[in-house]
Protein backbone atom coordinates (compact mmCIF):
# COMPACT_ATOMS: atom_id res chain seq x y z
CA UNK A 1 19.15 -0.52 -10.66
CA UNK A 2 18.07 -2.71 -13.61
CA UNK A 3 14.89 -1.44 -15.52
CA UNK A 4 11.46 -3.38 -14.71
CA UNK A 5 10.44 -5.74 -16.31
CA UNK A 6 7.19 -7.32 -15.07
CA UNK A 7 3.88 -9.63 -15.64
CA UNK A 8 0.71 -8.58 -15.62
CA UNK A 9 -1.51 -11.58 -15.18
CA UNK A 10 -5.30 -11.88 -15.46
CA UNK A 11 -5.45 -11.75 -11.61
CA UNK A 12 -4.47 -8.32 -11.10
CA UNK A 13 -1.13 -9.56 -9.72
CA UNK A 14 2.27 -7.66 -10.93
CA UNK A 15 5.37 -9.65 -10.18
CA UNK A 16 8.90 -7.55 -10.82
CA UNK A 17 11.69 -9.76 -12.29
CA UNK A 18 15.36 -9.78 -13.10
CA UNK A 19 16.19 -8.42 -16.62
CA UNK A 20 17.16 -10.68 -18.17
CA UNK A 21 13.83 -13.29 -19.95
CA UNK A 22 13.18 -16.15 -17.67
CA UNK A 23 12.19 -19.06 -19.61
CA UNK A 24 10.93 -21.08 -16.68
CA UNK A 25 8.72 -17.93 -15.39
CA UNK A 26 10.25 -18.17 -11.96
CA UNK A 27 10.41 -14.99 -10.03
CA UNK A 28 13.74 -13.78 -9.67
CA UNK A 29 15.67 -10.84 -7.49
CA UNK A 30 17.41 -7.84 -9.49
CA UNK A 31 20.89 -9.35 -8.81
CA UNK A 32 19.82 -13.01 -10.28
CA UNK A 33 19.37 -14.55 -7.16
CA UNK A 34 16.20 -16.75 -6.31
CA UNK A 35 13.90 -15.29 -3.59
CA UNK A 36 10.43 -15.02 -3.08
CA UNK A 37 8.96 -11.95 -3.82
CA UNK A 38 8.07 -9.78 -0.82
CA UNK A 39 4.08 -9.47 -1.27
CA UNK A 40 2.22 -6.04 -0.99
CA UNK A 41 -1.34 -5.55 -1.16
CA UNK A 42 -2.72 -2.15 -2.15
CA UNK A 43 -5.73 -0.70 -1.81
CA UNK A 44 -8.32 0.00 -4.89
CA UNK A 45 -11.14 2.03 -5.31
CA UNK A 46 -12.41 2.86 -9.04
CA UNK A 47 -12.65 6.11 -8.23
CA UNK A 48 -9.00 6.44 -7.94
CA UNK A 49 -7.59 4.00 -10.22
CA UNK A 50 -4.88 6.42 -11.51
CA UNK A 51 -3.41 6.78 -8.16
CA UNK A 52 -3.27 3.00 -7.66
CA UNK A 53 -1.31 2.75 -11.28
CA UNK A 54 1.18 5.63 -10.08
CA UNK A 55 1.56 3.87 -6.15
CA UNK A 56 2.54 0.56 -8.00
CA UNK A 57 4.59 2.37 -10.31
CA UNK A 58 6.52 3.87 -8.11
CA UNK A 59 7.19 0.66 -6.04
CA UNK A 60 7.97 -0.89 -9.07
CA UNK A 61 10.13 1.69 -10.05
CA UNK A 62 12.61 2.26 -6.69
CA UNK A 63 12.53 -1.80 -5.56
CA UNK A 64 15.53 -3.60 -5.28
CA UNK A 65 14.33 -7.01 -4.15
CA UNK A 66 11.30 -8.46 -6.14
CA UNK A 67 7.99 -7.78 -5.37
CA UNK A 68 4.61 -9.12 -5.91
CA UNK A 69 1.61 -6.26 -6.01
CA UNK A 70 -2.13 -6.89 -5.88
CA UNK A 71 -4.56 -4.89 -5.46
CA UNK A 72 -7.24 -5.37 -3.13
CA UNK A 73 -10.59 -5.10 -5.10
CA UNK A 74 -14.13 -5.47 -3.42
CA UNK A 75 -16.22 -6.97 -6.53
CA UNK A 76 -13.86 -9.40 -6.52
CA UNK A 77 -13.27 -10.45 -3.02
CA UNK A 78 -17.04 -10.48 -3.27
CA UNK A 79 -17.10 -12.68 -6.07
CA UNK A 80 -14.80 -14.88 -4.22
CA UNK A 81 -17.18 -14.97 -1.25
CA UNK A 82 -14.43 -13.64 1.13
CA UNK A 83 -16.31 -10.05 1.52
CA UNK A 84 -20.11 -9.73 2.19
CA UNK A 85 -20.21 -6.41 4.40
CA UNK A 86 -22.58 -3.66 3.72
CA UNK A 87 -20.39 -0.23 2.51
CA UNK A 88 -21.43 1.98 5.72
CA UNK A 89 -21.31 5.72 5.33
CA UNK A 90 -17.95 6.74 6.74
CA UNK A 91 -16.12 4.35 4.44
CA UNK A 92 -14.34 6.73 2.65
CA UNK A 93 -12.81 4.14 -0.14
CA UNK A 94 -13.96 0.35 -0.80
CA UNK A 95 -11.26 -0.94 0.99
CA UNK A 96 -11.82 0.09 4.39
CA UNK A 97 -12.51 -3.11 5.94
CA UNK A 98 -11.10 -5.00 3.09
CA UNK A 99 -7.53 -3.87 3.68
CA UNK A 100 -8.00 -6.64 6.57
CA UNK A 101 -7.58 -9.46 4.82
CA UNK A 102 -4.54 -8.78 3.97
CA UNK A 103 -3.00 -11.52 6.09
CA UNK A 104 -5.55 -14.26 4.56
CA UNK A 105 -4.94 -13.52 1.36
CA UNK A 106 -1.28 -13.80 1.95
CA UNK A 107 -2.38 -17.33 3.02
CA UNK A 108 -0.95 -16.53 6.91
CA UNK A 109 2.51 -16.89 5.44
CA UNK A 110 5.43 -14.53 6.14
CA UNK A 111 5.59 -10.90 5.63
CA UNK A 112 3.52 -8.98 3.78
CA UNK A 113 2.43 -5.57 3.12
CA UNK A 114 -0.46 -3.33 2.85
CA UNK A 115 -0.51 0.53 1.62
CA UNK A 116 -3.56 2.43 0.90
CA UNK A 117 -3.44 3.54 -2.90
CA UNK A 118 -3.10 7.59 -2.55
CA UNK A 119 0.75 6.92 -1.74
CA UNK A 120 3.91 7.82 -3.66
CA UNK A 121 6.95 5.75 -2.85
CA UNK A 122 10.50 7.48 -3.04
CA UNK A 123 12.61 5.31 -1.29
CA UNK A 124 13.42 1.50 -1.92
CA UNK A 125 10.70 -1.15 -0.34
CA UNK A 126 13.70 -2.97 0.49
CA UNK A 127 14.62 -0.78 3.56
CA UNK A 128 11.46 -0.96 4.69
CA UNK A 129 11.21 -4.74 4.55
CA UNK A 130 14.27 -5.07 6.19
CA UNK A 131 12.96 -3.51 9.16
CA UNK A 132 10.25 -6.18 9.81
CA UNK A 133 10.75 -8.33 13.35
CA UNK A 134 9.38 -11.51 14.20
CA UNK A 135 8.86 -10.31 17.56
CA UNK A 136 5.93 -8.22 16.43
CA UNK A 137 2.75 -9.41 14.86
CA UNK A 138 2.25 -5.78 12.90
CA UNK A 139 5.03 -2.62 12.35
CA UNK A 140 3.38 0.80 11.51
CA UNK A 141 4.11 4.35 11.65
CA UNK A 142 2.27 5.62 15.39
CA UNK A 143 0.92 8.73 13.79
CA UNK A 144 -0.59 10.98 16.18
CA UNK A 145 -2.73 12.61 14.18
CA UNK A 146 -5.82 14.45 14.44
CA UNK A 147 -7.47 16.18 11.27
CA UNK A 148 -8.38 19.37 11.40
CA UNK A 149 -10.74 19.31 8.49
CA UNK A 150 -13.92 17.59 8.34
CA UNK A 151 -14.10 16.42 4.51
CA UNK A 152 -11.23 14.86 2.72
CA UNK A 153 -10.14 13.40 -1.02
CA UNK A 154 -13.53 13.87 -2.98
CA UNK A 155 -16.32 15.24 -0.36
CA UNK A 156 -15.75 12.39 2.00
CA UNK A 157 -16.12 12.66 5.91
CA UNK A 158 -13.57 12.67 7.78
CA UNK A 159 -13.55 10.87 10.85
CA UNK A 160 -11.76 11.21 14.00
CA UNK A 161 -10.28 8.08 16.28
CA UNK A 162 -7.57 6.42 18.12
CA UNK A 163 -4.64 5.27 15.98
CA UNK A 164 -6.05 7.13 13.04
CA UNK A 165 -4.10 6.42 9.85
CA UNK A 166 -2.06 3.78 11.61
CA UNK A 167 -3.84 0.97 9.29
CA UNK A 168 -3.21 2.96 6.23
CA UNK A 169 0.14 1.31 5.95
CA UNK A 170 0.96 -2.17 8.17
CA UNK A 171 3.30 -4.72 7.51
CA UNK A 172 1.43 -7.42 8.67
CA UNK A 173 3.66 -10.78 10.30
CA UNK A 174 0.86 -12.90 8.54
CA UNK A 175 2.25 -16.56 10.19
CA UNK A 176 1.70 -14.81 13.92
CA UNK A 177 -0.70 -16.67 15.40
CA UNK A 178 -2.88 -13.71 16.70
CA UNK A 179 -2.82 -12.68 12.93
CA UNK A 180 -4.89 -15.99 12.02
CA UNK A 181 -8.05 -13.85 14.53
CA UNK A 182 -8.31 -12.29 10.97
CA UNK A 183 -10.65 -14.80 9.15
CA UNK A 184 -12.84 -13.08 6.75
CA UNK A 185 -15.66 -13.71 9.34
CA UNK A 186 -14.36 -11.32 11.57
CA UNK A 187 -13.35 -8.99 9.18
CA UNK A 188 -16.67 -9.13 7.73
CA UNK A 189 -18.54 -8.58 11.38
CA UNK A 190 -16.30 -6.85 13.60
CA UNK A 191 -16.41 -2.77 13.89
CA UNK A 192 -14.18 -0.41 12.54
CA UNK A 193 -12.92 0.66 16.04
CA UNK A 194 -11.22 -2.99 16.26
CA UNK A 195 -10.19 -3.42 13.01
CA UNK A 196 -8.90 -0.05 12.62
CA UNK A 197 -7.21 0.40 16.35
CA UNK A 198 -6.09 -3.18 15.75
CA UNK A 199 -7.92 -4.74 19.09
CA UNK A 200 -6.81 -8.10 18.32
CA UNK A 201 -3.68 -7.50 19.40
CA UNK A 202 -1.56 -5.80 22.89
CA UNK A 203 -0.54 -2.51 22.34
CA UNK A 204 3.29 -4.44 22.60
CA UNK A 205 2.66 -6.54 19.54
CA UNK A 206 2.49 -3.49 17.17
CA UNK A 207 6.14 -2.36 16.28
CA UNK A 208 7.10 0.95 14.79
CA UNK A 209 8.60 1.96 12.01
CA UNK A 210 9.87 5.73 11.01
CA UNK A 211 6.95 8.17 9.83
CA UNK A 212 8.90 9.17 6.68
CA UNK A 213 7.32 5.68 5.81
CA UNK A 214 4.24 6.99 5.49
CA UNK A 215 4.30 10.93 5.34
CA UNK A 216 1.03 12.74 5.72
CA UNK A 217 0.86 15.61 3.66
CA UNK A 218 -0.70 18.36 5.40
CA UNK A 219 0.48 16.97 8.75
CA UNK A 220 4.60 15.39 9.22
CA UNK A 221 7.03 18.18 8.29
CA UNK A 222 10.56 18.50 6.27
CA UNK A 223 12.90 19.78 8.27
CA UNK A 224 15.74 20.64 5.54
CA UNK A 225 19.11 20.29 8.19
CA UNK A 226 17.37 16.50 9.15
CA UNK A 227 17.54 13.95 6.32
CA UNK A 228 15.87 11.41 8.69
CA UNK A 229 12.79 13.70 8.37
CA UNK A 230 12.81 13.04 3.99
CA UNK A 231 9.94 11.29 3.16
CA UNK A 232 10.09 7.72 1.88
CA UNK A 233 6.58 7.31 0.89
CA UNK A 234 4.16 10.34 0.31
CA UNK A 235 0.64 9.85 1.89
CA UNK A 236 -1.83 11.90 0.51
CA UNK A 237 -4.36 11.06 2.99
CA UNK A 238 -6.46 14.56 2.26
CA UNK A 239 -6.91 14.08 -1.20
CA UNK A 240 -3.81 13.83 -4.15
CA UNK A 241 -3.63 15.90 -7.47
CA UNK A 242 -5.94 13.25 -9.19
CA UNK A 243 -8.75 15.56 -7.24
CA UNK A 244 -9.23 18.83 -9.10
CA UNK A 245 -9.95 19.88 -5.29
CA UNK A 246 -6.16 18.82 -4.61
CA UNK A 247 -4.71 19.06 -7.56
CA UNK A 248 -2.19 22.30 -6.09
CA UNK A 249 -1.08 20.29 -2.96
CA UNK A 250 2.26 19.45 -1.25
CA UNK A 251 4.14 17.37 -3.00
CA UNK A 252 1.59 17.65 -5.63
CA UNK A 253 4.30 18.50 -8.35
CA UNK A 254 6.30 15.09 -6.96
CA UNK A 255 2.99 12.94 -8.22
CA UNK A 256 2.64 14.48 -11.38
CA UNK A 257 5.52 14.04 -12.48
CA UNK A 258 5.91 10.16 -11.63
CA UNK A 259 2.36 10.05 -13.19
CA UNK A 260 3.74 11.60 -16.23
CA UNK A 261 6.35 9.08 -15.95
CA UNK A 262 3.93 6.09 -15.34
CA UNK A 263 2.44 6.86 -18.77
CA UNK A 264 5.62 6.76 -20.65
CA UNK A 265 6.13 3.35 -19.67
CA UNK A 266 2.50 1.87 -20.05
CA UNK A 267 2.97 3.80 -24.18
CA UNK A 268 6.35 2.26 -24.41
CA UNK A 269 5.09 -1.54 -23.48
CA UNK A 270 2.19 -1.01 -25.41
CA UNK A 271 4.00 -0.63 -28.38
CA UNK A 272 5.04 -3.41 -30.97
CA UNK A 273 8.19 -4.49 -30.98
CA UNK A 274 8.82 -4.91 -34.44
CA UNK A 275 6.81 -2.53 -37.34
């Protein structure tokens, strides 16, 4: 895989490119091919900025296609007039209801992605993109998953419902046409239940894709003989080893290490090129 080499532009937006300098600042595929980069929205909360820098790292870091991250940040969407709601006391993070818009600010075109920030990818976005069907007008993991503990990350309560976690990661079909019930009206009025259980759509326009796509520490298990059961993307939906509550968790050692990583590069961009 070629090493990354990527804009950061005042908008928040990182776009990875070919190796080789573009002159024309077109976005180009790892093998020199023109494509448009596949789009992926991630959440962002202040409080855990370093896990956002070491999720986009890590996508960054595996993709073989390009990609185009943003991350979804409330004073700006507020700014923008395109969020207005009141932060209610079960949001856990600033994106809660924000992570809706994901299909609007993708202008309702194509595919696009949206992954909350505590994640760790291992595998290549590519296979996961390449699982997307037209058919559907969403693909998650179906976790069935029920907490067992009533606080999570830093203090935060954790609440119990239907689908829980399935929002945390969606490939959204942004040109379906039920996707367009996702104006930033509605996702500035409706309740959590339907944003969250995803009531604008029937239960057969929500495809599936493999939980190792979004792993829930604490909760999906390794099973060493099964390499279908190898996680592709590490949620740490409890709380990651940026929490000194979390900091000994599973798969805690995995983070730190691409965190350590993550620095690296940020020092070696940061320095000059010539002394």
């Amino acid at each position: 895989m070629s090493s990354i080499v990527k804009d950061l532009h005042s908008n928040g937006v990182d776009v990875k490119k070919s190796e080789s300098p573009l002159s024309n600042g077109n976005v180009h595929s790892t093998n020199g091919t023109n494509s448009k980069p596949f789009k992926i929205f991630i959440g962002y909360d202040p409080r855990e900025d370093v896990a956002y820098e070491v999720c986009r790292y890590s996508l960054l870091k595996r993709s073989s296609i390009p990609i185009e991250i943003t991350p979804i940040k409330q004073y700006e969407l507020r700014q923008q007039g395109l969020y207005w709601r009141e932060r209610g006391k079960l949001e856990s993070t600033e994106f809660s209801f924000s992570r809706f818009l994901t299909p609007h600010l993708a202008n309702y075109e194509g595919w696009a992605m949206f992954v909350d920030c505590d994640f760790l990818y291992l595998g290549d976005i590519k296979e996961l993109r390449d699982m997307v069907d037209d058919k559907y007008a969403l693909m998650c993991v179906h976790h069935d998953y029920t907490p067992k503990e009533t606080t999570k990350m830093d203090g935060a309560v954790q609440t119990v419902y239907p689908r829980k976690n399935w929002s945390s990661m969606v490939l959204y079909n942004c040109g379906h046409p039920k996707n367009k019930a996702l104006t930033p009206e509605v996702v500035n009025s409706e309740s959590g239940a339907f944003l969250h259980r995803f009531m604008w759509l029937e239960d057969e326009e929500i495809g599936e894709v493999p939980f190792v796509w979004n792993f829930l520490v604490g909760h999906n298990k390794v099973v060493e003989v099964d390499p279908a059961t190898f996680p592709k993307a590490i949620h740490y939906t409890l709380g990651g080893p940026w929490f000194e509550a979390w900091k000994d968790c599973e798969f805690g050692d995995l983070w730190l290490k691409e965190l350590e990583e993550c620095e690296k590069a940020k020092e070696k961009v940061a320095k000059p090129m010539f002394v």
